[in-house]
C-alpha atoms as a PDB file:
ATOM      1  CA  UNK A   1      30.514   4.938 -51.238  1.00  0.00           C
ATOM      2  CA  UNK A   2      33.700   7.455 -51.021  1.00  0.00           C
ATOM      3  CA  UNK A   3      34.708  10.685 -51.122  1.00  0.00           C
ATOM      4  CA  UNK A   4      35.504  11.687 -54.926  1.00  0.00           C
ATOM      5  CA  UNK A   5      38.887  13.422 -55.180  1.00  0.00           C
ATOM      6  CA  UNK A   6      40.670  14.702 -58.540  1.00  0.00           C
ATOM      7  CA  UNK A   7      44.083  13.851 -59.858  1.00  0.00           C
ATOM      8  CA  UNK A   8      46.065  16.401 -60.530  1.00  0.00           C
ATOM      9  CA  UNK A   9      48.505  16.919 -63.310  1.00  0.00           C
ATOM     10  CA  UNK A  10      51.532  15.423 -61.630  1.00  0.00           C
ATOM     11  CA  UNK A  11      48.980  12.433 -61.033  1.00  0.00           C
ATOM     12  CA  UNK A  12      49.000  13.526 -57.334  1.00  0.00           C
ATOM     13  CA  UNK A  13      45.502  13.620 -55.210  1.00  0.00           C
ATOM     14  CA  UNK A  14      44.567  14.799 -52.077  1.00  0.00           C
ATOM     15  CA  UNK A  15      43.366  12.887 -49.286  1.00  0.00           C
ATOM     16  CA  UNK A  16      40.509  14.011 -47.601  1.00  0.00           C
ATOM     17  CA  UNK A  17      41.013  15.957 -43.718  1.00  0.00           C
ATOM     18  CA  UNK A  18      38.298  12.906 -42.646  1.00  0.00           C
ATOM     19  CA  UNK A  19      40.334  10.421 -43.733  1.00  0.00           C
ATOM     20  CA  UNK A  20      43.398  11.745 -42.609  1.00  0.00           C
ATOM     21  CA  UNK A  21      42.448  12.089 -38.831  1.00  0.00           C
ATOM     22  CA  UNK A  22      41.130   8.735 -38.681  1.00  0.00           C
ATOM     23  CA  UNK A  23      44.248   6.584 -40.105  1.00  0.00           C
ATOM     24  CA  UNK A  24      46.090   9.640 -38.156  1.00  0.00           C
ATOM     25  CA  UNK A  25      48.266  10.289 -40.928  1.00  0.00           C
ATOM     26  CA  UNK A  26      50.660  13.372 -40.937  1.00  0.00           C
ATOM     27  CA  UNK A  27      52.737  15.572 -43.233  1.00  0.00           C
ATOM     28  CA  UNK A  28      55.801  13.490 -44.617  1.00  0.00           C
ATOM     29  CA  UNK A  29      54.205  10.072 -43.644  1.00  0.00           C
ATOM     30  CA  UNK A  30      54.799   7.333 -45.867  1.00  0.00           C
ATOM     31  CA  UNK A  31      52.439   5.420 -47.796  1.00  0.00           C
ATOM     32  CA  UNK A  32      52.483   1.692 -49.668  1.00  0.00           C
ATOM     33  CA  UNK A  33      50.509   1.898 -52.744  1.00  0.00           C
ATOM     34  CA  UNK A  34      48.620  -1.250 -54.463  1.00  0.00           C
ATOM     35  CA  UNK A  35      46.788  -2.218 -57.192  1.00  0.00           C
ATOM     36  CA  UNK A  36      44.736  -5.309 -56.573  1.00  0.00           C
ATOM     37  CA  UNK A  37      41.848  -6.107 -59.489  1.00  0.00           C
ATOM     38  CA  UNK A  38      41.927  -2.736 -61.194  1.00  0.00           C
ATOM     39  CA  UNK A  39      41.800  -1.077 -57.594  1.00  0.00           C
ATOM     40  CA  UNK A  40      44.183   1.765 -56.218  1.00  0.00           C
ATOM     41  CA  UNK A  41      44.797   1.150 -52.477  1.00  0.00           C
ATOM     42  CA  UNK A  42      46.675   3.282 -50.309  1.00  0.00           C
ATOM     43  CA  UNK A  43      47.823   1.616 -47.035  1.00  0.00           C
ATOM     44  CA  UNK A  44      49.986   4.312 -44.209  1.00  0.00           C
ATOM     45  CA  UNK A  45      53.374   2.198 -44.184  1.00  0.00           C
ATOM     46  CA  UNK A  46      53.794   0.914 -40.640  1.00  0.00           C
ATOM     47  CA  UNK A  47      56.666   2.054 -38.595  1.00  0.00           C
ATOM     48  CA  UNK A  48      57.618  -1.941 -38.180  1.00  0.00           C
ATOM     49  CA  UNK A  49      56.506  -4.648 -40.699  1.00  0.00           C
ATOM     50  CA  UNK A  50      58.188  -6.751 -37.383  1.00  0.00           C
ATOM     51  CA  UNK A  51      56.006  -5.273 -34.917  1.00  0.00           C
ATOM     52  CA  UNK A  52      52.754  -5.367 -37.253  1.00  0.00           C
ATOM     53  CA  UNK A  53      53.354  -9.197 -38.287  1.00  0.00           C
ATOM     54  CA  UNK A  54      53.709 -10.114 -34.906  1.00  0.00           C
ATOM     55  CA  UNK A  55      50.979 -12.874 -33.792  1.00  0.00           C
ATOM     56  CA  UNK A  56      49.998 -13.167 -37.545  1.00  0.00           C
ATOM     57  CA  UNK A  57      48.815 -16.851 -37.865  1.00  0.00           C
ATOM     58  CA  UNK A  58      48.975 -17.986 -33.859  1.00  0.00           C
ATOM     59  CA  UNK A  59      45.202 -19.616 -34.334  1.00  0.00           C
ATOM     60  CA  UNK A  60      47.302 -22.111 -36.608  1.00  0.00           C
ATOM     61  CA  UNK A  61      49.113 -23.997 -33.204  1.00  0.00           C
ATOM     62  CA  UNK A  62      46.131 -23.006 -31.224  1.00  0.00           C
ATOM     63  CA  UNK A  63      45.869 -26.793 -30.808  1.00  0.00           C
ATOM     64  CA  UNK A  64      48.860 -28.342 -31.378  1.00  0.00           C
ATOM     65  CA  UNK A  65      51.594 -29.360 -28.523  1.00  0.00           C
ATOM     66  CA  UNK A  66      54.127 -27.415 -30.791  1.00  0.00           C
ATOM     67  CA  UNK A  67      56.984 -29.564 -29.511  1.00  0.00           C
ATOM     68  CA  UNK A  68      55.356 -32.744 -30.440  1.00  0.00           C
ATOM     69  CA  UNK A  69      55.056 -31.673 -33.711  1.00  0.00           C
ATOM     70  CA  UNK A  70      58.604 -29.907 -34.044  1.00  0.00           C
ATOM     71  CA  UNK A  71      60.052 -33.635 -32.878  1.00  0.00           C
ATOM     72  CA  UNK A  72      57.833 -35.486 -35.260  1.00  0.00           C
ATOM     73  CA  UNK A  73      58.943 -32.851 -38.406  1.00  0.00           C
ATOM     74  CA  UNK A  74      62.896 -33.227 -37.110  1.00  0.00           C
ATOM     75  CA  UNK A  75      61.992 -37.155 -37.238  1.00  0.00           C
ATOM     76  CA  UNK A  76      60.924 -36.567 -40.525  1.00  0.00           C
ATOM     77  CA  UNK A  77      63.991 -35.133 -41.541  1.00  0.00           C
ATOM     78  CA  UNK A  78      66.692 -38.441 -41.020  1.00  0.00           C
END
């Protein structure tokens, strides 16, 4: 399970020293904050969405000549 924290009267909580040195997270960081299925996440907010997307999906073309299948899609096209 978790740590249990309280929230305080501004609705603010405090996240745990353990946590804190392993996501390294500092004093004035910024955080994205999401509720998925009734579920409060808290995810550091990377320095670069750019630099954190990059590579997402390469297993897609892990097999495919990519310019045989940008000339068939442009052939698709006329």
């Amino acid at each position: 399970m978790g740590i249990t924290v309280k929230v305080g009267p501004k609705y603010q909580v405090v996240i745990p020293q353990g946590v804190r040195k392993k996501i390294d997270l500092h004093p004035q960081d910024e955080m994205l904050v999401e509720e998925i299925n009734g579920i409060v996440v808290l995810i550091p907010k990377p320095k670069s969405f750019t630099k954190l997307m990059i590579g997402l999906g390469k297993e897609i073309w892990k097999d495919i000549d990519v310019k045989e299948y940008l000339k068939k899609e442009r052939e698709s096209w006329k």
